[in-house]
C-alpha atoms as a PDB file:
ATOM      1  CA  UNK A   1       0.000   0.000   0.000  1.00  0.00           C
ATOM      2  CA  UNK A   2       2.405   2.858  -1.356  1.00  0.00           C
ATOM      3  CA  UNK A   3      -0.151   5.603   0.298  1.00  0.00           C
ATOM      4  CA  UNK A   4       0.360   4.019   3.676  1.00  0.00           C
ATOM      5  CA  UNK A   5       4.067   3.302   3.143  1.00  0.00           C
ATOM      6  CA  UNK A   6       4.413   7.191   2.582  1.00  0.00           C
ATOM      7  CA  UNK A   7       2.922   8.387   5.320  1.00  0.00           C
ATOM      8  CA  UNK A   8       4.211   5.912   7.472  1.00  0.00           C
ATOM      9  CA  UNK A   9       8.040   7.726   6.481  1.00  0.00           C
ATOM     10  CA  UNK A  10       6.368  11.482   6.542  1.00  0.00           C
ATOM     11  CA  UNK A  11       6.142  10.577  10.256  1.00  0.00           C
ATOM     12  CA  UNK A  12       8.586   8.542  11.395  1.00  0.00           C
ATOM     13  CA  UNK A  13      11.465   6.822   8.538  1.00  0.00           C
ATOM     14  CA  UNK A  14      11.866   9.529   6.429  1.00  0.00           C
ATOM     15  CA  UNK A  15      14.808  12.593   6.560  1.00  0.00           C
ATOM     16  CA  UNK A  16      12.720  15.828   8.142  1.00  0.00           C
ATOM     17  CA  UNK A  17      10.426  13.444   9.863  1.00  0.00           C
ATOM     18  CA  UNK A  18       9.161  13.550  13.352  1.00  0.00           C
ATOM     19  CA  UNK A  19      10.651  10.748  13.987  1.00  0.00           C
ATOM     20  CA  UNK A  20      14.032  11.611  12.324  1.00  0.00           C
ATOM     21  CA  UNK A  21      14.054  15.022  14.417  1.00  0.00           C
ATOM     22  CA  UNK A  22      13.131  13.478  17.755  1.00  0.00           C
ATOM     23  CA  UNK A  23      16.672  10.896  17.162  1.00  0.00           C
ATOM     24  CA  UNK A  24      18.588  14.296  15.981  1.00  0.00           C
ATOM     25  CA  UNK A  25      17.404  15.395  19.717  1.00  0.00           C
ATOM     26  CA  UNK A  26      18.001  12.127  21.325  1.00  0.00           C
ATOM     27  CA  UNK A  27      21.564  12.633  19.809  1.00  0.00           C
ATOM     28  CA  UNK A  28      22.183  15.384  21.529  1.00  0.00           C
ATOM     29  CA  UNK A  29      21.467  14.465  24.839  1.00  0.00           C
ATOM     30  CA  UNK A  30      23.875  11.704  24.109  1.00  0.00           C
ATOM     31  CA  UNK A  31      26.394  13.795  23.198  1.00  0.00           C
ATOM     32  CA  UNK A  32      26.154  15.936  26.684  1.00  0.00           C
ATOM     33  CA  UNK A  33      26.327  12.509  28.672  1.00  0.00           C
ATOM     34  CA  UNK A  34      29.299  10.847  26.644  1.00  0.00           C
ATOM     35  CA  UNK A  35      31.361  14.048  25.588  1.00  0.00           C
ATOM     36  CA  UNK A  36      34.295  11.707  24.644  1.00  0.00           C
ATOM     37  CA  UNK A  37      32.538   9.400  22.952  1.00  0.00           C
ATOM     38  CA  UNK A  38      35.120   9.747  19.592  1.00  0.00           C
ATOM     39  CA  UNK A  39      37.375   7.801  21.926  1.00  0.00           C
ATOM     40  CA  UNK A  40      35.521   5.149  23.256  1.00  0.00           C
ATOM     41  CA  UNK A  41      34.967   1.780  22.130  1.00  0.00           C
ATOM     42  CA  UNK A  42      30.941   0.925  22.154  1.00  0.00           C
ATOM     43  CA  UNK A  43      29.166  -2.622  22.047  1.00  0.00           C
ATOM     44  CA  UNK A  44      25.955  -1.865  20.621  1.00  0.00           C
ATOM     45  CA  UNK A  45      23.163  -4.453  21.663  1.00  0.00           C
ATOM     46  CA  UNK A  46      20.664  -5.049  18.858  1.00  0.00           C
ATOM     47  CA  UNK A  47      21.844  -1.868  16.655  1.00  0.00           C
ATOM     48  CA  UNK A  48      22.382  -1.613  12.947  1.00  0.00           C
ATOM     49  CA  UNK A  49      25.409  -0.008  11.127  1.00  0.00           C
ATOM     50  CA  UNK A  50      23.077   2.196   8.885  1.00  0.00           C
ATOM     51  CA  UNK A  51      22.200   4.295  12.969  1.00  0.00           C
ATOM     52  CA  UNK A  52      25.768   4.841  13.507  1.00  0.00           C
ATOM     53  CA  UNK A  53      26.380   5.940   9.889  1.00  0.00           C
ATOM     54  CA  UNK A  54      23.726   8.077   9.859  1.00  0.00           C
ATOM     55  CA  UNK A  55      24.525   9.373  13.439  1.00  0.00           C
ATOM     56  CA  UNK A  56      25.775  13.165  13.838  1.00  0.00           C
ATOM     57  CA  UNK A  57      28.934  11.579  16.021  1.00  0.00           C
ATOM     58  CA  UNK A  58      30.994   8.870  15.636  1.00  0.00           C
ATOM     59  CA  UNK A  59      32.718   6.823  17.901  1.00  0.00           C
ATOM     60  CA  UNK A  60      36.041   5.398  18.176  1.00  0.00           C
ATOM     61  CA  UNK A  61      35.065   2.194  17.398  1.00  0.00           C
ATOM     62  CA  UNK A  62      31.709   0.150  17.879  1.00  0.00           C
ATOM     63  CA  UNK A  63      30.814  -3.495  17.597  1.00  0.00           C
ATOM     64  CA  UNK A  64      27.368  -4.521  16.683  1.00  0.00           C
ATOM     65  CA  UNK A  65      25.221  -7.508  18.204  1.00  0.00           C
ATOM     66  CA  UNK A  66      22.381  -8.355  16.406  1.00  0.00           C
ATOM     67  CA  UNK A  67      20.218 -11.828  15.415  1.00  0.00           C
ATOM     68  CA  UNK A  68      19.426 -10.036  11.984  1.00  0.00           C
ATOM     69  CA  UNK A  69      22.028  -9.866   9.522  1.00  0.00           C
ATOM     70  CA  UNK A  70      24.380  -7.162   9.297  1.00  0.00           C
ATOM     71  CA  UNK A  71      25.180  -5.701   5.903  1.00  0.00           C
ATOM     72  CA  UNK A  72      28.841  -6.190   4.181  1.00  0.00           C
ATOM     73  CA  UNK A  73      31.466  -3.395   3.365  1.00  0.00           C
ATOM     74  CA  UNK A  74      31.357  -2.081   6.936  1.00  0.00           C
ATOM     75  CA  UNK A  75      33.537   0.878   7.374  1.00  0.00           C
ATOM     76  CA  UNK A  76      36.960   0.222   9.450  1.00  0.00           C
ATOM     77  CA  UNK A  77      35.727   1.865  12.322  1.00  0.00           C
ATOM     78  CA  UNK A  78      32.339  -0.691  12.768  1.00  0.00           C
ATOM     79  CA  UNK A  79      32.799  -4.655  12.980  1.00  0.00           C
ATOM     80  CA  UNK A  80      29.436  -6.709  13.451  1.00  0.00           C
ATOM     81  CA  UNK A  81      28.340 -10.162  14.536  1.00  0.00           C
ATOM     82  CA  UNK A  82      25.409 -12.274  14.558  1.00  0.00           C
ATOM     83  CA  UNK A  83      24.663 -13.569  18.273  1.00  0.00           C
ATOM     84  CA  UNK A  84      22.226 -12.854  21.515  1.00  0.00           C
ATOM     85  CA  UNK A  85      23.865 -11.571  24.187  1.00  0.00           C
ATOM     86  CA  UNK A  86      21.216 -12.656  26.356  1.00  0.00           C
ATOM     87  CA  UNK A  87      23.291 -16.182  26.218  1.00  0.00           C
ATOM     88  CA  UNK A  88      25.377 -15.921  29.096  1.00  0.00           C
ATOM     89  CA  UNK A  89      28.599 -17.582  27.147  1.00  0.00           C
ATOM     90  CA  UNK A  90      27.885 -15.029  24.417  1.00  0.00           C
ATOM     91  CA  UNK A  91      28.386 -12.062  26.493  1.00  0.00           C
ATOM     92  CA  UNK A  92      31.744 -13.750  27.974  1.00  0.00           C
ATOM     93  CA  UNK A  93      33.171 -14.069  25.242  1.00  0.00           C
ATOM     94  CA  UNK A  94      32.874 -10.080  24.064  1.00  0.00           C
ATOM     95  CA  UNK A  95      35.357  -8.609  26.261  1.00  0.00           C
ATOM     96  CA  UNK A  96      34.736  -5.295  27.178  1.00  0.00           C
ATOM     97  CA  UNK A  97      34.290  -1.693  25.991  1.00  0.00           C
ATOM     98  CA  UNK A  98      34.177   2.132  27.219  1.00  0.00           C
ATOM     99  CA  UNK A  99      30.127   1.940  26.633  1.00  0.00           C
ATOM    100  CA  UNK A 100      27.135  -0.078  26.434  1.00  0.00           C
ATOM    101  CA  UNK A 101      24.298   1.293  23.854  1.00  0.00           C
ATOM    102  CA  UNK A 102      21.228  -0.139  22.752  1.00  0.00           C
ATOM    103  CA  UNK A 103      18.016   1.094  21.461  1.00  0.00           C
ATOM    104  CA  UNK A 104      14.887  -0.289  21.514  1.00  0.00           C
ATOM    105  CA  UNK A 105      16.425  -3.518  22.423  1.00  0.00           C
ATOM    106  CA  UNK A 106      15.371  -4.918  25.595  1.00  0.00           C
ATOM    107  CA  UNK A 107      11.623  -4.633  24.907  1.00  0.00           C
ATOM    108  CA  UNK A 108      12.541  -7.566  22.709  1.00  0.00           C
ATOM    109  CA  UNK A 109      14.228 -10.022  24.019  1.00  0.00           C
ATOM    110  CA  UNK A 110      11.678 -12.086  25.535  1.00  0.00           C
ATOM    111  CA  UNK A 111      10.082 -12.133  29.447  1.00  0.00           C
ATOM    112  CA  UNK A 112      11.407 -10.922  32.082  1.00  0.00           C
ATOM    113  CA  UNK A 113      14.051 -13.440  32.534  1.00  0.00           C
ATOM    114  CA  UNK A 114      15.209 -12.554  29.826  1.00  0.00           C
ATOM    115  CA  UNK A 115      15.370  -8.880  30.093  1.00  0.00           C
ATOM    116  CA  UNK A 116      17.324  -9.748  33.234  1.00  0.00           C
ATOM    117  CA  UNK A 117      20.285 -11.876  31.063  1.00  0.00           C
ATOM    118  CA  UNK A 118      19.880  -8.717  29.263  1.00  0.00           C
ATOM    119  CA  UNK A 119      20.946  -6.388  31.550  1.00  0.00           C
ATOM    120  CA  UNK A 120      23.640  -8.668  33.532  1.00  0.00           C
ATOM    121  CA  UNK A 121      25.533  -8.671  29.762  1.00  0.00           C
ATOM    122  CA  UNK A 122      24.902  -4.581  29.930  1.00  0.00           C
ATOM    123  CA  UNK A 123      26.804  -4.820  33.359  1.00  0.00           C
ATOM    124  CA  UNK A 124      29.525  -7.153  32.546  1.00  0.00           C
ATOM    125  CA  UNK A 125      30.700  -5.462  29.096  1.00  0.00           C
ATOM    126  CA  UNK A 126      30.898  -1.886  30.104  1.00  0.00           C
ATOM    127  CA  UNK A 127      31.360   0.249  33.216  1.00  0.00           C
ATOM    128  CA  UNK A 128      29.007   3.046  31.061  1.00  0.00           C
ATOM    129  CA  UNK A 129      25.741   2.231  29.245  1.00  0.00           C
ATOM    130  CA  UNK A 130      22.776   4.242  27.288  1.00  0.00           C
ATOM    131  CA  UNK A 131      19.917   1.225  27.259  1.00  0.00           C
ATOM    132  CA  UNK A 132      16.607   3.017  25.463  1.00  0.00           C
ATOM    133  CA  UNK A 133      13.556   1.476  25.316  1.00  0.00           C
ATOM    134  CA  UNK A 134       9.731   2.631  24.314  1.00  0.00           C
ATOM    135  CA  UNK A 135       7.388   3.546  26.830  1.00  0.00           C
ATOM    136  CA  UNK A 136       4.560   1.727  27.790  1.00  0.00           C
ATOM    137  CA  UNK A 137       2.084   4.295  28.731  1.00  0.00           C
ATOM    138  CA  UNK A 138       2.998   6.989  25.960  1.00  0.00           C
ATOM    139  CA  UNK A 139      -0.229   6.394  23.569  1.00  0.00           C
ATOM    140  CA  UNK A 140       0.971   5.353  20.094  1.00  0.00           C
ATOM    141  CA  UNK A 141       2.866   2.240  20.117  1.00  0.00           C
ATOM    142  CA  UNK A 142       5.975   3.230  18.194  1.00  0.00           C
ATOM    143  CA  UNK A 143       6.594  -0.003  16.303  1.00  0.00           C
ATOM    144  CA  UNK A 144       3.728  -0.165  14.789  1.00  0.00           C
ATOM    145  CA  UNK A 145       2.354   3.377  14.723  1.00  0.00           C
ATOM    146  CA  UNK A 146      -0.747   2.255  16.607  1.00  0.00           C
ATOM    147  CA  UNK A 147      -2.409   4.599  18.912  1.00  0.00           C
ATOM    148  CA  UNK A 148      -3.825   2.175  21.898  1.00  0.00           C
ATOM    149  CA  UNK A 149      -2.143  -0.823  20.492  1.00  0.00           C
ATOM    150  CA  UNK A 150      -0.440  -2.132  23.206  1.00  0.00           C
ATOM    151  CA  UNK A 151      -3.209  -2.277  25.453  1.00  0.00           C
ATOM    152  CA  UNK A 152      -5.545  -4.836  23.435  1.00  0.00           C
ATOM    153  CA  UNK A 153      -5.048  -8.379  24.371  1.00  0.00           C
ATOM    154  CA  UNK A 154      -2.958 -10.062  21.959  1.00  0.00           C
ATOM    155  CA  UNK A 155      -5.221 -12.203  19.618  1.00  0.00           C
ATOM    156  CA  UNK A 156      -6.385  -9.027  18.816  1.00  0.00           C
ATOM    157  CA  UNK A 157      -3.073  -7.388  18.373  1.00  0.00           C
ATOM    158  CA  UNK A 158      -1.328 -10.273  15.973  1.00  0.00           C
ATOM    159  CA  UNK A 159      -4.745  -9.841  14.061  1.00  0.00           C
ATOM    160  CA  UNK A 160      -4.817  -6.089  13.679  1.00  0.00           C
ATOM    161  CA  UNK A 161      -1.120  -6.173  12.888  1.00  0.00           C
ATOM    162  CA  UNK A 162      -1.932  -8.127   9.311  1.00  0.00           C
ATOM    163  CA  UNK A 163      -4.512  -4.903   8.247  1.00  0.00           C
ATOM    164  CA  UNK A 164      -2.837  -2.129  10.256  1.00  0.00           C
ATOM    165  CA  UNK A 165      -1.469  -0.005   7.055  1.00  0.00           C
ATOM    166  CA  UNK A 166       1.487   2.023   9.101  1.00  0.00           C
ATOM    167  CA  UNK A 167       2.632  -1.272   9.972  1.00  0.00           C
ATOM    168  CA  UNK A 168       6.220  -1.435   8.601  1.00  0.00           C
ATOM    169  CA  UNK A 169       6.023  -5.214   6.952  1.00  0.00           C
ATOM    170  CA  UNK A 170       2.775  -6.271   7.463  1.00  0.00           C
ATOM    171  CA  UNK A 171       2.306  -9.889   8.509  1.00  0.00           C
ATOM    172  CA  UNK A 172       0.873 -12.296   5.497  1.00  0.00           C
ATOM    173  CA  UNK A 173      -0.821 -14.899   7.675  1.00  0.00           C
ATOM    174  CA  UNK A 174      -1.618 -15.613  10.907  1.00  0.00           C
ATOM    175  CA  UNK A 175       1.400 -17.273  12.394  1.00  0.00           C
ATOM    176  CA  UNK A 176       3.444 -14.100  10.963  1.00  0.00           C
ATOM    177  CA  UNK A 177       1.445 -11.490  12.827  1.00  0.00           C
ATOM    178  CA  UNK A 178       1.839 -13.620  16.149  1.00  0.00           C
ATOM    179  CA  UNK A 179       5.301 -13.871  15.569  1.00  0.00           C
ATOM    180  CA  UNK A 180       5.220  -9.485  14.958  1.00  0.00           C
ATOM    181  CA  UNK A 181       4.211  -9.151  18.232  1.00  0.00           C
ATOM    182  CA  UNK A 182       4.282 -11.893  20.882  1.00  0.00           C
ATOM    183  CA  UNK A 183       7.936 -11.063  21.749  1.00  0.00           C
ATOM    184  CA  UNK A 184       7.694  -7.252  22.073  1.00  0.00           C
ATOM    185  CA  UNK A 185       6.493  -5.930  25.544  1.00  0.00           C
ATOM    186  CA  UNK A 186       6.946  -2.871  26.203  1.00  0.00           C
ATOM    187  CA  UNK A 187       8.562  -1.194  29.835  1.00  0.00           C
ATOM    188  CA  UNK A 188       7.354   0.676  32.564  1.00  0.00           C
ATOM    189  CA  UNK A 189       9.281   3.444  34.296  1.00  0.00           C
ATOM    190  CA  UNK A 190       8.774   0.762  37.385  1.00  0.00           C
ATOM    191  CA  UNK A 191      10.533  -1.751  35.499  1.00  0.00           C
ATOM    192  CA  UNK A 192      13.490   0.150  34.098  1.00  0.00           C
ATOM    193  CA  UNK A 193      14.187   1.252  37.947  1.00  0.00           C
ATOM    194  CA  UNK A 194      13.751  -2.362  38.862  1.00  0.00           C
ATOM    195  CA  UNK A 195      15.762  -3.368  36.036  1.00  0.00           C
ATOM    196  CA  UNK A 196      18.925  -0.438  36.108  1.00  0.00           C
ATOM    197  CA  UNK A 197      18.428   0.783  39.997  1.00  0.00           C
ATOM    198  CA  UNK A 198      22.005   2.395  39.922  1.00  0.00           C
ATOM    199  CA  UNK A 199      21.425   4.088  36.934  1.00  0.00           C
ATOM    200  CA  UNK A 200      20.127   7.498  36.275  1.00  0.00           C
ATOM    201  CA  UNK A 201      16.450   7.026  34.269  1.00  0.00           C
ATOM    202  CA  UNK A 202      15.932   9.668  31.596  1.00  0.00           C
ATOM    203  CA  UNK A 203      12.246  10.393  30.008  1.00  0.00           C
ATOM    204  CA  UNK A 204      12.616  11.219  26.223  1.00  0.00           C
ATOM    205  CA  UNK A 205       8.790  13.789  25.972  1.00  0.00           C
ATOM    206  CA  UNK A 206       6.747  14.631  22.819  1.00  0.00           C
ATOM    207  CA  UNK A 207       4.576  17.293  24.049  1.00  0.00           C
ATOM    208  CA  UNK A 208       5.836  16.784  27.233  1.00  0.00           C
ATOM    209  CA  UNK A 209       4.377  13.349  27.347  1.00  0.00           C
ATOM    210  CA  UNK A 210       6.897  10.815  27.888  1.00  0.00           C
ATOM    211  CA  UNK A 211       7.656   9.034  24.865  1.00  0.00           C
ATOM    212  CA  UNK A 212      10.671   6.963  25.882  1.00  0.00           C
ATOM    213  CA  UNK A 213      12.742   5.990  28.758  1.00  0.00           C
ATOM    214  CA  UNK A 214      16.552   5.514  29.251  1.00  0.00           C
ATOM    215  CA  UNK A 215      18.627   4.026  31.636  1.00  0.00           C
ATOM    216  CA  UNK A 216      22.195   5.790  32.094  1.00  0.00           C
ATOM    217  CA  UNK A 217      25.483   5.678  33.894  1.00  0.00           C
ATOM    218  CA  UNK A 218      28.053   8.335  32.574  1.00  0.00           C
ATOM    219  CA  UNK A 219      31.397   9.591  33.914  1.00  0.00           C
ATOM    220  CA  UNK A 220      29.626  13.352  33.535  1.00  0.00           C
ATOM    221  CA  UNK A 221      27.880  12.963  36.725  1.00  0.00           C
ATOM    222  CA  UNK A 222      24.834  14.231  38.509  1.00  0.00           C
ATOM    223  CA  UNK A 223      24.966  17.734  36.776  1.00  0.00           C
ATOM    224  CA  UNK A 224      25.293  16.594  33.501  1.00  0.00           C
ATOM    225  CA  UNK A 225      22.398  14.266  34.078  1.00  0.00           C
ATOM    226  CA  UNK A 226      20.294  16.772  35.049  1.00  0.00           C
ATOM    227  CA  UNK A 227      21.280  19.296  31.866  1.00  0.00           C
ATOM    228  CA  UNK A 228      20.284  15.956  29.891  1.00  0.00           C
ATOM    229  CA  UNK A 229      16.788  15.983  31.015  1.00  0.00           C
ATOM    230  CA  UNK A 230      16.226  19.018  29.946  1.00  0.00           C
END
């Protein structure tokens, strides 16, 4: 549906959309928390190399973890691998970096036990870490451009995400629009302070409704936390 597709990028894919200015922002605040960021090295949990080439900073190096294939030809400064570093052997064998990132990530991997692998990789790989993640109350649920969506039960979800049209790749039967949206669950700001309770918890606002959350531990300190909320 080419209509759909269209719109679907005039609000969130596309350069000059919302959703293209609100990362340009989230950049930003980045940028305050990790100054020094050109010299770190970065694991980045469930990125893509097409974000950090398209990112206003660059950092001194950064390795990618994803299940989804990464693309070939990746510049010097970006190597990639294929793995879930919610596997406990996985994330011993990474080493470690300056920085943990990951966005919209954890929402992802799977229950709550999960989420927890999740975030004892996060605190074995780095002593610093940016984890972003949706949030469950703000009203449109971003993956799927839904306003409401992730409050109907989930028959109804895996069915409405087959005719949805903002839908990115809509689901062509019903085992495909189960699999769309039985592992994605998004957090509460409860959950992310259960989750990260040393870390300083960020809101990301649209209209000064709270959009997304993110979980933080910088070298900048308190002050610099604060300037990053605002």
């Amino acid at each position: 549906m080419p209509d759909a597709r269209a719109l679907r990028n005039r609000f969130v894919d596309a350069p000059g959309s919302l959703g293209e200015r609100l990362r340009v922002a989230r950049w930003e605040r980045f940028r305050r928390l990790y100054p020094d960021i050109g010299d770190m090295t970065v694991v980045d949990l469930g990125g893509t190399a097409d974000m950090w080439l398209r990112a206003p900073l660059r950092a001194r190096h950064v390795h990618l973890i994803n299940l989804e294939p990464h693309p070939a030809g990746l510049p010097d400064w970006i190597t990639a691998e294929n793995a879930d570093v919610t596997d406990p052997a996985v994330a011993a064998g990474l080493g470690s970096y300056d920085l943990v990132f990951s966005n919209s990530t954890i929402e992802h991997v799977g229950g709550h036990s999960q989420r927890r692998k999740f975030v004892a990789a996060v605190e074995q790989l780095a002593p610093l870490h940016w984890i972003q993640t949706p949030y469950r109350y703000f009203p449109v649920e971003p993956h799927f451009v839904a306003p409401g969506f992730q409050f109907l039960p989930l028959a109804a979800r895996a069915r409405l995400v087959r005719r949805w049209p903002l839908t990115h790749s809509r689901p062509g039967s019903p085992q495909e629009g189960m699999d769309a949206v039985i592992n994605i669950e998004l957090l509460t700001r409860a959950e992310m302070r259960y989750l990260f309770p040393n870390s300083l918890l960020l809101s990301e606002r649209l209209v000064g409704v709270t959009k997304s959350l993110i979980a933080v531990r910088s070298e900048q300190g308190p002050e610099a936390g604060a300037a990053a909320k605002d």
